[in-house]
N, C-alpha and C. Protein backbone atom coordinates (compact mmCIF):
# COMPACT_ATOMS: atom_id res chain seq x y z
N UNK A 1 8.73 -3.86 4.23
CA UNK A 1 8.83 -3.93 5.68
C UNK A 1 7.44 -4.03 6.31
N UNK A 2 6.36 -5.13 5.53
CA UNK A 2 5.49 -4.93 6.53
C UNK A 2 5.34 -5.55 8.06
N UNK A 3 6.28 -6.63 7.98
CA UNK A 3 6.27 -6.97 9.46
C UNK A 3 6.76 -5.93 10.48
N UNK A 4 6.66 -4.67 10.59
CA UNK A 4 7.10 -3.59 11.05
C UNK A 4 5.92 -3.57 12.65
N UNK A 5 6.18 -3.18 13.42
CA UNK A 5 5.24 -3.01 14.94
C UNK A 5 3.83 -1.60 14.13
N UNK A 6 4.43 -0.65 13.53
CA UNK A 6 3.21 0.24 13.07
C UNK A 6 3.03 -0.35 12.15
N UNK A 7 3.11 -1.22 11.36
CA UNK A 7 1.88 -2.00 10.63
C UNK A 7 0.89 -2.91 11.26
N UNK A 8 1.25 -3.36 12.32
CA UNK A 8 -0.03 -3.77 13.08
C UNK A 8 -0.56 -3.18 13.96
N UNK A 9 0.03 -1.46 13.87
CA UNK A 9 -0.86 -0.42 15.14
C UNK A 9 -2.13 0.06 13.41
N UNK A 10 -0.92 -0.15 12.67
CA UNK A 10 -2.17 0.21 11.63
C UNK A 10 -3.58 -0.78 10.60
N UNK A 11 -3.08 -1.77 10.76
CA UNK A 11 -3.94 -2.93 11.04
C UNK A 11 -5.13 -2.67 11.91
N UNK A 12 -4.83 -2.42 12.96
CA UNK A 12 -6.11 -2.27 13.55
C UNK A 12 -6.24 -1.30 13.89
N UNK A 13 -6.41 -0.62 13.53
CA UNK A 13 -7.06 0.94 13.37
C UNK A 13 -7.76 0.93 11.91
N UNK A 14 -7.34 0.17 10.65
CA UNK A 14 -8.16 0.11 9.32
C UNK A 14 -9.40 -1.14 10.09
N UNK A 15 -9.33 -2.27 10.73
CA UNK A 15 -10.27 -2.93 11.25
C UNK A 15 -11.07 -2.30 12.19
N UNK A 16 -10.54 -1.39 12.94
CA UNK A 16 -11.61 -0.94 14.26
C UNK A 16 -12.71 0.21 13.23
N UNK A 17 -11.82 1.04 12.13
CA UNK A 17 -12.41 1.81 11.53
C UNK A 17 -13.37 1.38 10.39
N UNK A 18 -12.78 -0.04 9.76
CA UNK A 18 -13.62 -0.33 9.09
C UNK A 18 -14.82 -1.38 9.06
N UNK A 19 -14.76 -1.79 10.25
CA UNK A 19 -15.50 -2.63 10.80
C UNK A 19 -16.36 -2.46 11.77
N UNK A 20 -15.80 -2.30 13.38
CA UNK A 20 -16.25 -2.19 13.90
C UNK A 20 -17.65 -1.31 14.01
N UNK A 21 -17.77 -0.23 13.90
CA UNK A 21 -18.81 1.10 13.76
C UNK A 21 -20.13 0.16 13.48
N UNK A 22 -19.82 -0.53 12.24
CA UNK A 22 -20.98 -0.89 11.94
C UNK A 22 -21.58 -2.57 12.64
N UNK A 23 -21.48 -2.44 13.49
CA UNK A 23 -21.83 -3.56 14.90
C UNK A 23 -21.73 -2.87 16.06
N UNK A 24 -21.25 -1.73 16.43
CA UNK A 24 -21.58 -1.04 17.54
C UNK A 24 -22.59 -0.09 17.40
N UNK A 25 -23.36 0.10 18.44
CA UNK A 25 -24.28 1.00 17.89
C UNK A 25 -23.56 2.21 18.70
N UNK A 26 -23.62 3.67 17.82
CA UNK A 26 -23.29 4.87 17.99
C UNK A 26 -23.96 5.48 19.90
N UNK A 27 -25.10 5.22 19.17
CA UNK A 27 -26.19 5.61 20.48
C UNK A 27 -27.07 4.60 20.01
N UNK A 28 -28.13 5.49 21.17
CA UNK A 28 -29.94 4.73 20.96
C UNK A 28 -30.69 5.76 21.11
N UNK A 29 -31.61 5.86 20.20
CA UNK A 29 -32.80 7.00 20.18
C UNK A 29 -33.85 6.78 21.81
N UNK A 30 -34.15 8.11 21.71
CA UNK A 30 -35.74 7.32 22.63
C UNK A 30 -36.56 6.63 22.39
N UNK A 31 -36.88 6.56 21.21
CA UNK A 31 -37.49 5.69 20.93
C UNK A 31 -36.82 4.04 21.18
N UNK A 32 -35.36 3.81 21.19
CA UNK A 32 -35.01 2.56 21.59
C UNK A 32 -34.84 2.24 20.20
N UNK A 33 -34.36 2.82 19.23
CA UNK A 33 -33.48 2.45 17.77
C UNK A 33 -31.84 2.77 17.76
N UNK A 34 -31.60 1.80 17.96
CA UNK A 34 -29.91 2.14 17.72
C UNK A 34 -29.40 2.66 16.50
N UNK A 35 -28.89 3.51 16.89
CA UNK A 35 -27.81 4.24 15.50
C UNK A 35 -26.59 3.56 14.94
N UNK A 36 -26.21 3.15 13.59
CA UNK A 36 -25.19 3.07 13.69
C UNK A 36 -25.08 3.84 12.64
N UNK A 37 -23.20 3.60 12.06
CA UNK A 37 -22.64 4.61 11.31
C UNK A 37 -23.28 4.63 10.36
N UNK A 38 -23.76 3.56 9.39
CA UNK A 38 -24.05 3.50 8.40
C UNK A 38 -25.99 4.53 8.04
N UNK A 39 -26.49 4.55 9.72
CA UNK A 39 -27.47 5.32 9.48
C UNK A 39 -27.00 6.36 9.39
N UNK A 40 -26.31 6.95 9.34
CA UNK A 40 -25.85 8.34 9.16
C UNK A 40 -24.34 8.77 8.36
N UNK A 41 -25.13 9.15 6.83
CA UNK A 41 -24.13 9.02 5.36
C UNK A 41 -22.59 9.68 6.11
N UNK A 42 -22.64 10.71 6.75
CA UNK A 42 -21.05 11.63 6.43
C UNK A 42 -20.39 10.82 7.97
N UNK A 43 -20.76 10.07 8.84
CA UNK A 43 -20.23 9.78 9.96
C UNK A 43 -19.91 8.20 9.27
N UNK A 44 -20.37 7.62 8.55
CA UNK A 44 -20.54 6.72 7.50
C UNK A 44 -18.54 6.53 6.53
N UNK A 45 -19.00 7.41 5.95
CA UNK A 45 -17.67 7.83 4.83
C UNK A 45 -16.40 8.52 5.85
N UNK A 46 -16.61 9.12 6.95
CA UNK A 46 -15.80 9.69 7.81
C UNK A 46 -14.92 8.15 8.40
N UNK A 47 -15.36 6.63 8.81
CA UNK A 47 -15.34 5.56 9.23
C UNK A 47 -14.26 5.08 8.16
N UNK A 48 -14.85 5.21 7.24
CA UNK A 48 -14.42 4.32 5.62
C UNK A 48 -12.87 5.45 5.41
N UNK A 49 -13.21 6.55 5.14
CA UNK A 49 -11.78 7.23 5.24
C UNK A 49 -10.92 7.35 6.40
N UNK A 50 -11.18 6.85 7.50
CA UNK A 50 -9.91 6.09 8.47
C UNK A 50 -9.61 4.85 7.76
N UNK A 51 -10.69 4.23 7.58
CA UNK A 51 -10.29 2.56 7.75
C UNK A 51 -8.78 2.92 6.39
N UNK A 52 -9.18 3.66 5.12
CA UNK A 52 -8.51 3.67 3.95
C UNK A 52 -7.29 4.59 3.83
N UNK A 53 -7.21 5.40 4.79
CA UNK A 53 -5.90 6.34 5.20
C UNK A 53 -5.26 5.11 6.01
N UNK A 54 -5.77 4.59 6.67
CA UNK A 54 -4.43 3.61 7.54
C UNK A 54 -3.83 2.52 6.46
N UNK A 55 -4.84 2.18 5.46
CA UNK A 55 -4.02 1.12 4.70
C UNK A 55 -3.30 1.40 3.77
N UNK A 56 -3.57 2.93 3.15
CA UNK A 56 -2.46 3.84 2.02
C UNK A 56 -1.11 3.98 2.94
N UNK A 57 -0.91 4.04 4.27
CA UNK A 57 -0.31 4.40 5.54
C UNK A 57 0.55 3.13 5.14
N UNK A 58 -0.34 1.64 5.59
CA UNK A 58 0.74 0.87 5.41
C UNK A 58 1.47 0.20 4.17
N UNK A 59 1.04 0.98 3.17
CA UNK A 59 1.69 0.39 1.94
C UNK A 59 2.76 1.78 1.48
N UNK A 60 2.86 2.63 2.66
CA UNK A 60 3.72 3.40 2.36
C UNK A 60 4.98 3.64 3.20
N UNK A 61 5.26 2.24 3.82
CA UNK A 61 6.52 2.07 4.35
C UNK A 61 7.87 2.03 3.95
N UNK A 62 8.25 2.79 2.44
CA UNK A 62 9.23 2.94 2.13
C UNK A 62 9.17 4.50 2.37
N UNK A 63 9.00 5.60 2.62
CA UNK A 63 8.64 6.82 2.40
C UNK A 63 7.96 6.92 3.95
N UNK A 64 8.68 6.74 4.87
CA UNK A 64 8.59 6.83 6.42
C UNK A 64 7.86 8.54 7.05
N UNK A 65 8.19 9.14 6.09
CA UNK A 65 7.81 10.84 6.11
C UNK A 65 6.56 11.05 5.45
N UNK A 66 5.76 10.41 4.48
CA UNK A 66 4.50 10.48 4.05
C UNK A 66 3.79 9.61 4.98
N UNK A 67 4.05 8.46 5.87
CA UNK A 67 3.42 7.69 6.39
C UNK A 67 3.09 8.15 7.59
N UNK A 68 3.81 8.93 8.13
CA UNK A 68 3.96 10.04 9.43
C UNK A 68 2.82 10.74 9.34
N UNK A 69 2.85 11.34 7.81
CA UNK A 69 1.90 12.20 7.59
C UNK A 69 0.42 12.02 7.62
N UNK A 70 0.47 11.06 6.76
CA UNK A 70 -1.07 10.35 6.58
C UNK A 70 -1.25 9.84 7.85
N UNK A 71 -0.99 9.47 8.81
CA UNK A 71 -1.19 8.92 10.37
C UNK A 71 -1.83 10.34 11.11
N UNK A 72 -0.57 11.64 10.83
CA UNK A 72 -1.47 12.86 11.10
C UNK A 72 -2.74 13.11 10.70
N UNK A 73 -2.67 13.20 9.49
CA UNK A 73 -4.28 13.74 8.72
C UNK A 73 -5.20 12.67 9.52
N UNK A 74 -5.25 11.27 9.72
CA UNK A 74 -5.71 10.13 9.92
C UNK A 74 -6.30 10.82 11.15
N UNK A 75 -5.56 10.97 12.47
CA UNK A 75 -5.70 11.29 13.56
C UNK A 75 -6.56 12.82 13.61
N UNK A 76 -6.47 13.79 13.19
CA UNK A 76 -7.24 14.96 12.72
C UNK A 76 -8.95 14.76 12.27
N UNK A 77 -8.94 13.49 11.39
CA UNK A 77 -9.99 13.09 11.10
C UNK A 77 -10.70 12.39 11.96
N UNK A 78 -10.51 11.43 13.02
CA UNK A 78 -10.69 10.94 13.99
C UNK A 78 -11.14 11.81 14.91
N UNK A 79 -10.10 13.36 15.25
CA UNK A 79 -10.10 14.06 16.37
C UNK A 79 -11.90 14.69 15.89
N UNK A 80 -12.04 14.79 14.77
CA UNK A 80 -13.63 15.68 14.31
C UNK A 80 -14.51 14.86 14.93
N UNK A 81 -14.49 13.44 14.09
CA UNK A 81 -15.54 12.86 14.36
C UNK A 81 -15.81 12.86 15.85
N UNK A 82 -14.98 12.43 17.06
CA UNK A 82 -14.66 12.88 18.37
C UNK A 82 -15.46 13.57 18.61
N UNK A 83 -15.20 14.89 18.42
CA UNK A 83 -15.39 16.34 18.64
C UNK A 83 -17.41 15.87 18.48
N UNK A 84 -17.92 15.66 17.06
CA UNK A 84 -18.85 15.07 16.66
C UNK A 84 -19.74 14.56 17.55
N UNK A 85 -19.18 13.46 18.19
CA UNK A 85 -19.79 12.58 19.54
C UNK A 85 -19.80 12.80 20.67
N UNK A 86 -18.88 13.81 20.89
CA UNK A 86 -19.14 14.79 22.04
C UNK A 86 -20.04 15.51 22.24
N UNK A 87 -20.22 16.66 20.96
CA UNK A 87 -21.37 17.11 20.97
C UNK A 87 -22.28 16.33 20.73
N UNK A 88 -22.80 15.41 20.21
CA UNK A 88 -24.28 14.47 20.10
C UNK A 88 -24.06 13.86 21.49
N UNK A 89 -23.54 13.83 22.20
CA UNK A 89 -23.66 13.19 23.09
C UNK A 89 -24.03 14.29 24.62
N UNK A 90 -23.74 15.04 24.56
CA UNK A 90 -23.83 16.28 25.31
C UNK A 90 -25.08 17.18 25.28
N UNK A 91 -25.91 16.62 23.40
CA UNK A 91 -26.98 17.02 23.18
C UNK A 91 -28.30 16.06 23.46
N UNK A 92 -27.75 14.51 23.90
CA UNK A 92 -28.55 13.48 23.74
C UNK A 92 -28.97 13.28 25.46
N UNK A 93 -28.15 14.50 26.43
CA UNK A 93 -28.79 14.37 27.95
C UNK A 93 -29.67 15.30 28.31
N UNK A 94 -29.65 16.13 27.46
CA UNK A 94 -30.93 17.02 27.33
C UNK A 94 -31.95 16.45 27.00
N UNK A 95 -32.11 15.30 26.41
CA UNK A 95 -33.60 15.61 26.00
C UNK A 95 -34.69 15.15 27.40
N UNK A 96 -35.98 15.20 26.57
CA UNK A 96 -37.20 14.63 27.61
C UNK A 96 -37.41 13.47 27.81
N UNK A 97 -37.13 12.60 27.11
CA UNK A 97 -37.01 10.84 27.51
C UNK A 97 -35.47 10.54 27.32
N UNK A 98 -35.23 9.36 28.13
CA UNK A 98 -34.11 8.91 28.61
C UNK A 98 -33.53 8.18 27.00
N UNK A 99 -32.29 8.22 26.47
CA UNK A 99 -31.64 7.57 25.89
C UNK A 99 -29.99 7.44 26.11
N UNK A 100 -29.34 6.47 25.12
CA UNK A 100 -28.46 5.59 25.82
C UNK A 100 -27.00 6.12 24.98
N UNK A 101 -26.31 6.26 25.49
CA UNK A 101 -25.28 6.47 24.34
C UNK A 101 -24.40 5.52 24.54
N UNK A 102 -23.96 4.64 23.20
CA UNK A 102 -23.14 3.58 22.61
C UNK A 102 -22.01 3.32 22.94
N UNK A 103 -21.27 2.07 22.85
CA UNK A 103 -20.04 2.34 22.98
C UNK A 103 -19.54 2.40 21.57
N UNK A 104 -19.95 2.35 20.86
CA UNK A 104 -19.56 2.79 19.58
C UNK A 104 -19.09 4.21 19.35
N UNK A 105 -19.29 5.07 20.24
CA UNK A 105 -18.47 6.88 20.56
C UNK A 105 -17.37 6.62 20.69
N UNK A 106 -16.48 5.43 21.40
CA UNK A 106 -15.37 5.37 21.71
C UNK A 106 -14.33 4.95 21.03
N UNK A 107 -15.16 4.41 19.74
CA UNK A 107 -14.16 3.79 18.35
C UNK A 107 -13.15 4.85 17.76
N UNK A 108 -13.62 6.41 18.02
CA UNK A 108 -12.00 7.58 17.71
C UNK A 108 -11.05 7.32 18.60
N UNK A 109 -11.70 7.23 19.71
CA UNK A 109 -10.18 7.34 20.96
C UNK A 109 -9.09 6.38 20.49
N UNK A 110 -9.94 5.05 20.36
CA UNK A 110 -8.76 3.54 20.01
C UNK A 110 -8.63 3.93 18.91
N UNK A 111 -8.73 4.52 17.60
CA UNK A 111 -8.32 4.55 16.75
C UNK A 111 -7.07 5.82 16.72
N UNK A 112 -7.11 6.76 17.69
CA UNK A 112 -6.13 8.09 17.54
C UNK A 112 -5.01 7.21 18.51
N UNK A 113 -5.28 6.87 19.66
CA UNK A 113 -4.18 5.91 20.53
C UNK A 113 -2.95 5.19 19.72
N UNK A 114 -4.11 3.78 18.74
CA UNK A 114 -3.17 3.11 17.81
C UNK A 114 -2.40 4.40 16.79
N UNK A 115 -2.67 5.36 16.43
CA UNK A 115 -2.20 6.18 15.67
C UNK A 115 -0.55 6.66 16.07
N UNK A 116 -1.08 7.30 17.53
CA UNK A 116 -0.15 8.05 18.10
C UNK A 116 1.23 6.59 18.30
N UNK A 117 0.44 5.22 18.90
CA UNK A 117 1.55 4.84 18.90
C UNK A 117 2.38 4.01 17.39
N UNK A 118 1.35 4.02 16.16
CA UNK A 118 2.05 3.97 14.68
C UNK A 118 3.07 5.24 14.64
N UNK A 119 2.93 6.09 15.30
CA UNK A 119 3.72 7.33 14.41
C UNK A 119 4.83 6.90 15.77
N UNK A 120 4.97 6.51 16.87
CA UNK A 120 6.29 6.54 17.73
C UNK A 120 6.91 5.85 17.40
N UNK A 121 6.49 4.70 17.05
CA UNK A 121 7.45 3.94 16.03
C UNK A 121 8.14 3.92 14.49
N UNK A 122 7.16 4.73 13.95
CA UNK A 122 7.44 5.13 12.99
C UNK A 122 9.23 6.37 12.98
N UNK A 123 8.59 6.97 14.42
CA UNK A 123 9.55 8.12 14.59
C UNK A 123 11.05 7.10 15.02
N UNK A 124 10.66 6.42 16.10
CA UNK A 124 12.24 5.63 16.27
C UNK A 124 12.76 4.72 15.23
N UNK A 125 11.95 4.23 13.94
CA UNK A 125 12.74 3.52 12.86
C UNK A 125 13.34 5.20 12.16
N UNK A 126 13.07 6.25 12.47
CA UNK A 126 13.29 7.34 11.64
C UNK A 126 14.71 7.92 12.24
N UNK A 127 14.58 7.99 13.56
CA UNK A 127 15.96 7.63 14.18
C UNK A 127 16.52 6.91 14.08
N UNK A 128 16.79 5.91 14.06
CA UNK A 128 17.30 4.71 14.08
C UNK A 128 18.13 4.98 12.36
N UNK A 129 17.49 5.24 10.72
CA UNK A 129 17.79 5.48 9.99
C UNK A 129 19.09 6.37 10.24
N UNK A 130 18.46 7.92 10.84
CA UNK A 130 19.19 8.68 10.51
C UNK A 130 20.67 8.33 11.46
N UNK A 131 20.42 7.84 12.58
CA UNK A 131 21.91 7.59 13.60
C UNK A 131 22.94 6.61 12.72
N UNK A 132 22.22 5.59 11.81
CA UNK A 132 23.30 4.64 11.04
C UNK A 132 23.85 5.80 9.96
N UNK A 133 23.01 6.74 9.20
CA UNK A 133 23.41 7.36 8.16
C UNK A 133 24.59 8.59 8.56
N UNK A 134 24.35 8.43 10.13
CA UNK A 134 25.90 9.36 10.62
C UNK A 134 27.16 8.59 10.57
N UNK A 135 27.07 7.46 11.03
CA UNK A 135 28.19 6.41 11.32
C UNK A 135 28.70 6.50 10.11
N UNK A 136 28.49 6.66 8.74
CA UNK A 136 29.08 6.15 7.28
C UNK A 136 30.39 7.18 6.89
């Protein structure tokens, strides 16, 4: 069932996660060096394990209840890094020279969004199952 609507919420959420980051820059130093993920190892592998939870996600569309799941954990992992860029970002208006923060911070939000709406669909094919399995 991959022509399914949460296989292409999960599609791009493995592209925004596995791609994008590294062409957006995170921030910019004062000095005027852009960050991206890849300068920084665990925000790095944090990117790569979205991009690779959404695609175990969509090859696990027979088993609608593990795919639910892994969309959770997915979204949890997302919610850190978040959390992550909040604080660097909250720490990056303090300083003494002016720097810029990225739109590359905003790559969790679109990635927990597409999540939330992989798992609503996920949930109404789950209904949808169980209402035919009453009719029998």
């Amino acid at each position: 069932m991959i022509q399914r609507i949460q296989t292409f919420f999960l599609v791009l959420v493995a592209l925004i996660a596995g791609i994008l980051p590294f062409f957006l820059s995170l921030w910019v130093n004062a000095d005027g060096t852009g960050v991206f993920a890849e300068n920084v190892l665990w925000v790095n592998v944090v990117f790569y394990a979205s991009a690779i939870l959404a695609i175990v996600s969509i090859f696990k569309y027979k088993t609608r209840q593990h795919q639910f799941v892994i969309n959770r954990l997915n979204m949890i992992l997302n919610l850190f890094l978040l959390g992550f860029f909040v604080y660097r970002s909250l720490n990056l208006s303090g300083e003494s020279e002016i720097s810029e923060k990225g739109i590359g911070m905003l790559i969790p939000v679109f990635s927990i969004v597409f999540l939330v709406l992989a798992n609503r669909a996920i949930k109404k094919d789950e209904d949808l199952v169980k209402s035919v399995d009453r009719l029998r």
